[in-house]
Protein backbone atom coordinates (compact mmCIF):
# COMPACT_ATOMS: atom_id res chain seq x y z
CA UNK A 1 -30.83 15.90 23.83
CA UNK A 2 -27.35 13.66 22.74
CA UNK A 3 -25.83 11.90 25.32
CA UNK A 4 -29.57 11.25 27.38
CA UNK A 5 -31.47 7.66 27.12
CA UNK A 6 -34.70 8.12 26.13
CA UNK A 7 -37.45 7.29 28.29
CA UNK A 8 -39.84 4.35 27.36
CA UNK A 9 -43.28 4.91 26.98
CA UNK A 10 -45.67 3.86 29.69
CA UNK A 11 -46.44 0.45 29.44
CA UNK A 12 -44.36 -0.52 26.42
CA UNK A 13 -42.61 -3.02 28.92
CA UNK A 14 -45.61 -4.76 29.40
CA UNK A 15 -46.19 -4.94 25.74
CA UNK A 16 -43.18 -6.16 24.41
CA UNK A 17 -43.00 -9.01 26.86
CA UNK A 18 -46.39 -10.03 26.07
CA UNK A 19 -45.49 -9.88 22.50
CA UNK A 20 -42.23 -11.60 22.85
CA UNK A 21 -43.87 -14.54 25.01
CA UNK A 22 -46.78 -15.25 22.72
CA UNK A 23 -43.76 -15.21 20.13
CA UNK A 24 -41.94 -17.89 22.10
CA UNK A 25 -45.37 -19.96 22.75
CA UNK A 26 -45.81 -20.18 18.53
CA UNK A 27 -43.92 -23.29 19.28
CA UNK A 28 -46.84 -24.86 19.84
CA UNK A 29 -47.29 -24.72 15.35
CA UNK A 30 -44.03 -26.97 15.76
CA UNK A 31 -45.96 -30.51 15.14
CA UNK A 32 -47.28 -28.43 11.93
CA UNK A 33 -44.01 -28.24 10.57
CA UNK A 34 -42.80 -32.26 11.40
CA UNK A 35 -45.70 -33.07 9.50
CA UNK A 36 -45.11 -31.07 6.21
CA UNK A 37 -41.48 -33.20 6.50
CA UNK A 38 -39.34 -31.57 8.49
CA UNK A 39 -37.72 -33.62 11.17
CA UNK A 40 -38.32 -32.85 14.79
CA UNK A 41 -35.12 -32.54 16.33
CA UNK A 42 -34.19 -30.16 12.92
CA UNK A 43 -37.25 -28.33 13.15
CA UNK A 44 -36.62 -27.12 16.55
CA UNK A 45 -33.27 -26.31 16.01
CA UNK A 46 -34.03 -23.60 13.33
CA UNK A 47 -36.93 -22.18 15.05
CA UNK A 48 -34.79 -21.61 17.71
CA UNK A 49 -32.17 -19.86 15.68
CA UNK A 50 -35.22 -17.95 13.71
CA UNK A 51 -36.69 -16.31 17.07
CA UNK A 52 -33.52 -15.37 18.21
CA UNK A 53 -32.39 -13.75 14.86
CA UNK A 54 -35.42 -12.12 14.52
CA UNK A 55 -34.95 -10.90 18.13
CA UNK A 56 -31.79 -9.51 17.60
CA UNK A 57 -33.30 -7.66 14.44
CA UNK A 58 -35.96 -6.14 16.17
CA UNK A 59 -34.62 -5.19 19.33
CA UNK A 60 -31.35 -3.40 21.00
CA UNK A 61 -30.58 -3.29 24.59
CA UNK A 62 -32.37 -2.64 27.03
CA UNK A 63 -35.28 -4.10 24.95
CA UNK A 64 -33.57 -7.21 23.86
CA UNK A 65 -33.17 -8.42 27.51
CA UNK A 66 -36.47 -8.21 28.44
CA UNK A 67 -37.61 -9.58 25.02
CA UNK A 68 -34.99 -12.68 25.23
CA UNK A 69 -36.29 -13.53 28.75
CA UNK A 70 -39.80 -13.55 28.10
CA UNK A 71 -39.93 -14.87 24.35
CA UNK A 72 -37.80 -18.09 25.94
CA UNK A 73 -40.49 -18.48 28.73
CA UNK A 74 -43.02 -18.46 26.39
CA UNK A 75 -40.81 -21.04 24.04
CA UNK A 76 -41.49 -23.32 27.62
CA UNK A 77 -44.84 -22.81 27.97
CA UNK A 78 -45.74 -23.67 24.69
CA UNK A 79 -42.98 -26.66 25.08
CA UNK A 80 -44.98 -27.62 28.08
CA UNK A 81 -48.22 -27.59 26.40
CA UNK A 82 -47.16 -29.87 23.94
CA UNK A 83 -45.41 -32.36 26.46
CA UNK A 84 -48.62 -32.40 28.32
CA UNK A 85 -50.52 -33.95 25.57
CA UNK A 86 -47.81 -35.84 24.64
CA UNK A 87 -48.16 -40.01 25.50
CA UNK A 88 -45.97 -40.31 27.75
CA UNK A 89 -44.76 -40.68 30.96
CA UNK A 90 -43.40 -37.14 30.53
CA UNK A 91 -46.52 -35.01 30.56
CA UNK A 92 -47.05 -34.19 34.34
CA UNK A 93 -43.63 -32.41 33.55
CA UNK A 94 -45.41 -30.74 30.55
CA UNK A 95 -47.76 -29.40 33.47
CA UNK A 96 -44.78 -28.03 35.89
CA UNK A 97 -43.14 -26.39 32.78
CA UNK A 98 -46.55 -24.44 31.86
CA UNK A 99 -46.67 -23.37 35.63
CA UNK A 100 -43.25 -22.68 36.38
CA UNK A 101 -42.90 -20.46 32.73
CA UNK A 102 -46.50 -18.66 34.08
CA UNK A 103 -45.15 -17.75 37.54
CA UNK A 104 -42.10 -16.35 36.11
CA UNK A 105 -43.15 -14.47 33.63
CA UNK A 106 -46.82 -13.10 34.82
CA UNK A 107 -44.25 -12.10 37.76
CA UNK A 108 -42.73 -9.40 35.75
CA UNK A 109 -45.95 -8.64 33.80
CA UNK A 110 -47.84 -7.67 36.72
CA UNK A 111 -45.30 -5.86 38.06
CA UNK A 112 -44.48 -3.97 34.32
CA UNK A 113 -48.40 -3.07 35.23
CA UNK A 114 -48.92 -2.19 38.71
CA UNK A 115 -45.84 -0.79 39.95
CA UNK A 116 -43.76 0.00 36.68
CA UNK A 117 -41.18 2.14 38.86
CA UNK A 118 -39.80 -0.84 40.46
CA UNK A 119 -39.53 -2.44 37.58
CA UNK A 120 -36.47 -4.46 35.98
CA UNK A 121 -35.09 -8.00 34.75
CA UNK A 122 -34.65 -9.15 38.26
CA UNK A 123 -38.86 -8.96 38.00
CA UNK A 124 -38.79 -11.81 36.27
CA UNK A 125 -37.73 -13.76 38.98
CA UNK A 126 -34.89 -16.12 37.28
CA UNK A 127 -31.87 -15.17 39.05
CA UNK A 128 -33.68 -15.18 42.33
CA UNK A 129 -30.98 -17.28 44.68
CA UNK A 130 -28.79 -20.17 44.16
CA UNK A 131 -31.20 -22.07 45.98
CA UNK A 132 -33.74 -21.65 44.30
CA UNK A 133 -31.94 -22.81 41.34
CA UNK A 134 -30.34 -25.53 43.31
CA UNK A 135 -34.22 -26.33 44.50
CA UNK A 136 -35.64 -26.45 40.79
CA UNK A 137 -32.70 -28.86 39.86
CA UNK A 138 -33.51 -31.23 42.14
CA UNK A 139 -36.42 -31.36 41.44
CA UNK A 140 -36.10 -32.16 37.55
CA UNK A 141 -33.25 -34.85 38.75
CA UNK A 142 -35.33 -36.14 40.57
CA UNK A 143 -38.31 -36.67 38.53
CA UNK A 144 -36.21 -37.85 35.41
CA UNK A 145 -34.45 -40.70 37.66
CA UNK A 146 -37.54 -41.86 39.36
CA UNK A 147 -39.33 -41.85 35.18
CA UNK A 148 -36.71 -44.14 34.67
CA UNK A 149 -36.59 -46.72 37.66
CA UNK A 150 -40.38 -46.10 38.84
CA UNK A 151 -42.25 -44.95 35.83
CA UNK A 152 -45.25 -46.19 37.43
CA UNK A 153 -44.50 -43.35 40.25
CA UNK A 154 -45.11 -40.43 37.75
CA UNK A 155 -48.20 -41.70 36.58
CA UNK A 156 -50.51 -40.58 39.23
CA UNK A 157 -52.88 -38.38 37.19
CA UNK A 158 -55.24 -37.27 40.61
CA UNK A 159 -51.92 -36.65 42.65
CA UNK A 160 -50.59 -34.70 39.88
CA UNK A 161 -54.01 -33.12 39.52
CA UNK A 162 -54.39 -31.91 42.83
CA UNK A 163 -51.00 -30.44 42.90
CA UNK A 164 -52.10 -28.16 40.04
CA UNK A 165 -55.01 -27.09 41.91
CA UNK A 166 -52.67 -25.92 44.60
CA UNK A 167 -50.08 -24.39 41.77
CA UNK A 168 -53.49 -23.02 40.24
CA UNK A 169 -54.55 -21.61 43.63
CA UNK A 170 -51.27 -20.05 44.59
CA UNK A 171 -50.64 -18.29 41.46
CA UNK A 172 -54.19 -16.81 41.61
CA UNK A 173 -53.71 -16.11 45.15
CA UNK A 174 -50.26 -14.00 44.61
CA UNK A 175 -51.74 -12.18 41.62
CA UNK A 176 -54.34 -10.97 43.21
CA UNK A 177 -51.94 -9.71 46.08
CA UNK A 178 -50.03 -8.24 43.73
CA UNK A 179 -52.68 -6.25 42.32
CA UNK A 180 -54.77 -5.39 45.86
CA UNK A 181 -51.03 -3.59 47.12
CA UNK A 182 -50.43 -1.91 43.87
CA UNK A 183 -47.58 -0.12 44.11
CA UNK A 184 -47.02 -0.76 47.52
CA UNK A 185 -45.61 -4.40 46.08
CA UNK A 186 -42.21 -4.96 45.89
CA UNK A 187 -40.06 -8.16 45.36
CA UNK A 188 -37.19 -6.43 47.24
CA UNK A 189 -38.53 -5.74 51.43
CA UNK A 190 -38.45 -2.14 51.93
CA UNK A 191 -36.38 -0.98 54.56
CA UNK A 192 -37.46 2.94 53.90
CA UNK A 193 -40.97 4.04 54.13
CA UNK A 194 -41.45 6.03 50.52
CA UNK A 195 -44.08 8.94 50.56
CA UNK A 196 -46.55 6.83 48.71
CA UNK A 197 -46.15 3.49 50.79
CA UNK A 198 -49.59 3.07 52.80
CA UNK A 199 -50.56 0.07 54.55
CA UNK A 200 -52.99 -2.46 52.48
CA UNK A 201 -55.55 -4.15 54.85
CA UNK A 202 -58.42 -4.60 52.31
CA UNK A 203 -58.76 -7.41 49.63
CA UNK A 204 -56.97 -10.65 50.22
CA UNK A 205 -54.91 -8.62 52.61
CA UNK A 206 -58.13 -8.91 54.94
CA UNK A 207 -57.88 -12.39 54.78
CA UNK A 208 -54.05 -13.02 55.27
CA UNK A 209 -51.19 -10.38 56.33
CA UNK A 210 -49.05 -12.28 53.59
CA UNK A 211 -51.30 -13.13 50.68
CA UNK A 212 -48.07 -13.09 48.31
CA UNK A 213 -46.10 -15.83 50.51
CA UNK A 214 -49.34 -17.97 50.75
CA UNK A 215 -49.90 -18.16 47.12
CA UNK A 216 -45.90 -18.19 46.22
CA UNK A 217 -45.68 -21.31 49.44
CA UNK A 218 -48.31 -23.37 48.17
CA UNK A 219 -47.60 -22.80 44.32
CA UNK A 220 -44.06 -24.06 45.05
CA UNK A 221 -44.86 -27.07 47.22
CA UNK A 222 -47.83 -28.25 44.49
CA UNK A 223 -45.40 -27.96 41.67
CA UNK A 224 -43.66 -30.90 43.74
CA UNK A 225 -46.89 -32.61 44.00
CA UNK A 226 -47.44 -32.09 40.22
CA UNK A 227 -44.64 -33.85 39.18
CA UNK A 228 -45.53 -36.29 42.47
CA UNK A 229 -41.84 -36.04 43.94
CA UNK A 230 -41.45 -37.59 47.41
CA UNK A 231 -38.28 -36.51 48.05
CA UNK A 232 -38.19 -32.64 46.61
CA UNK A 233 -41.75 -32.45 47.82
CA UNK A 234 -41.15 -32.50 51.72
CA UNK A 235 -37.70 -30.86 51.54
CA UNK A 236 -39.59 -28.19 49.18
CA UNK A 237 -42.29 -27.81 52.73
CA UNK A 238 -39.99 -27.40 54.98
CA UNK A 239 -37.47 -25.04 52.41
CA UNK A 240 -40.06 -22.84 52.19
CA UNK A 241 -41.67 -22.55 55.29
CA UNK A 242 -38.27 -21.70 56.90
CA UNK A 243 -37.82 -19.17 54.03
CA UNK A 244 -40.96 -17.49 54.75
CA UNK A 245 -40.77 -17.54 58.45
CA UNK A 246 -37.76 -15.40 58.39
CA UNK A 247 -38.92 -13.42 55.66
CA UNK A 248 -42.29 -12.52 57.48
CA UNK A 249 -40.29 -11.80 60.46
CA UNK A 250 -37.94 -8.83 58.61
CA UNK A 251 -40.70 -7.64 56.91
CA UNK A 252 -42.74 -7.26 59.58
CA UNK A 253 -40.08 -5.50 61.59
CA UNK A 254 -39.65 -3.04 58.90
CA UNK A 255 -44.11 -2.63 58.97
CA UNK A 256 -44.07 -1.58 62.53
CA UNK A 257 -41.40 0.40 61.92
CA UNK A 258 -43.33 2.16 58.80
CA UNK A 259 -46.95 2.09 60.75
CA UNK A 260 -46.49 1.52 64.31
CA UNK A 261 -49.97 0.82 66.40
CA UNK A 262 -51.38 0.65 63.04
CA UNK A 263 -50.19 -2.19 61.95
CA UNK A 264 -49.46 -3.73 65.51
CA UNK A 265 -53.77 -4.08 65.55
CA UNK A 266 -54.01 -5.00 62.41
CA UNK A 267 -51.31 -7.95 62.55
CA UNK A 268 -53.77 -8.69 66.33
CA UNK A 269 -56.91 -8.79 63.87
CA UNK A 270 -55.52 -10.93 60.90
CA UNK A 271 -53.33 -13.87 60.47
CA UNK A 272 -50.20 -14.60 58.61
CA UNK A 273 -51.78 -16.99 56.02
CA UNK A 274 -48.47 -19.42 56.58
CA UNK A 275 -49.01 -22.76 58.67
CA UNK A 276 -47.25 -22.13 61.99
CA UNK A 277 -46.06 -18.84 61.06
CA UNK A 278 -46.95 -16.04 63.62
CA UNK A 279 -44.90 -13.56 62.51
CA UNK A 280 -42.47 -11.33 64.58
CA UNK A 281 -42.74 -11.40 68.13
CA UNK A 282 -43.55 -8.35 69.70
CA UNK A 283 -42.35 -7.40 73.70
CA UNK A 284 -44.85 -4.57 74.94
């Protein structure tokens, strides 16, 4: 009918960010290029301009936001692959790029998969808080003035290894969170109980009432360790744990609220996850 948006085909979300993200990683063919002749700095330049011409000549809003977002994640991954191999004092950055582009963007993938209903840009995580973007700054300013003074700092290949075990181990961790709650997973706490919320208990959700803030808490604190930043590292621990303390605490309000004894004996049964995180207090 004129005048009515058409509706998107189930799954084609999914699809054209994983299409658009392999698109951006292609950068990784970049050293192919500098080799035939082209300079470095040049050749970047115009394969810049290409994918986003050609993404403006495939694609028209809504599309082209999605497609935008994820093909320029997938420019850092591949960015991030080929810092890491790089030699230089810059490729324990190459690993943070490749972890922080993977959060992001399996972020909205999963979510384009499991619970497509709640699904938008916001999914991707990007614009989630000026602190967070205040937090990743630091971070980078960090790292590139302590390269400079204390090169010898950012050279710590088994710190920076371990710290992508933890990155490695909270991604996998939130994933599979994701995917145990189905569409019971939201980014956004719930303050209404919808007809098809039910209470997850099985999975990782046996093993920790938060699954999703364990993985996202120690992802975020070993992307510090990755790039083996003193300073962002401990504000990053106690940043987060505050931010998940109070976010367990609404959430959990809103669960007893939804499930009553329910969840009250489930929440006796199974811990947070979180360090010195009980959750919300209950007065019987």
């Amino acid at each position: 009918m004129a005048g009515c948006a058409a509706r998107t085909p189930p799954g084609s979300e999914a699809r054209l960010s994983l299409a658009t993200f392999l698109l951006g990683a292609s950068v990784l063919a970049l050293p192919l290029l500098t080799r035939a002749g082209l300079q470095g700095r040049t050749g970047l330049a115009l394969y810049v301009a290409g994918l986003n011409a050609l993404l403006l000549l495939l694609y028209r809003p809504p599309r082209y936001q999605i497609a935008i977002r994820a093909c320029f994640l997938g420019f850092v991954f591949g960015c991030g692959v080929l810092l890491s191999f790089s030699q230089s004092s810059w490729n324990h950055f190459g690993w943070y790029m490749c972890s922080l582009s993977l959060f992001h963007y399996s972020e909205y993938l999963v979510t384009a998969v499991n619970n497509p209903k709640s699904l938008s840009l916001d999914s991707f995580l990007l614009n989630h808080s000026v602190e967070y973007t205040v937090a990743a700054l630091s971070s980078w300013i960090e790292f590139t003035l302590e390269n400079i003074f204390w090169p010898e700092l950012k050279q710590i290949t088994w710190l920076s290894a371990a710290g992508l075990l933890m990155v490695v181990f909270g991604e996998c961790l939130r994933k599979a969170a994701m995917f145990t709650a189905g569409s019971n997973f939201n980014h956004v706490v719930q303050n209404e109980k919808s007809e098809t919320h039910t209470l997850v208990t099985s999975g990782v959700y046996a093993w920790f009432r938060h699954p999703s803030y364990v993985g996202w808490f120690y992802w975020s604190i070993g992307t510090q360790v990755v790039l083996c930043n003193p300073i962002c590292g401990v504000s990053y621990a106690l940043t987060v744990w505050r931010f998940f303390r109070d976010r367990t605490e609404e959430e959990e309000i809103s669960l007893i609220h939804f499930f009553g004894d329910e969840y009250l004996e489930y929440k006796k049964r199974v811990p947070t996850g979180l360090p010195f995180i009980k959750g919300v207090k209950v007065e019987l």
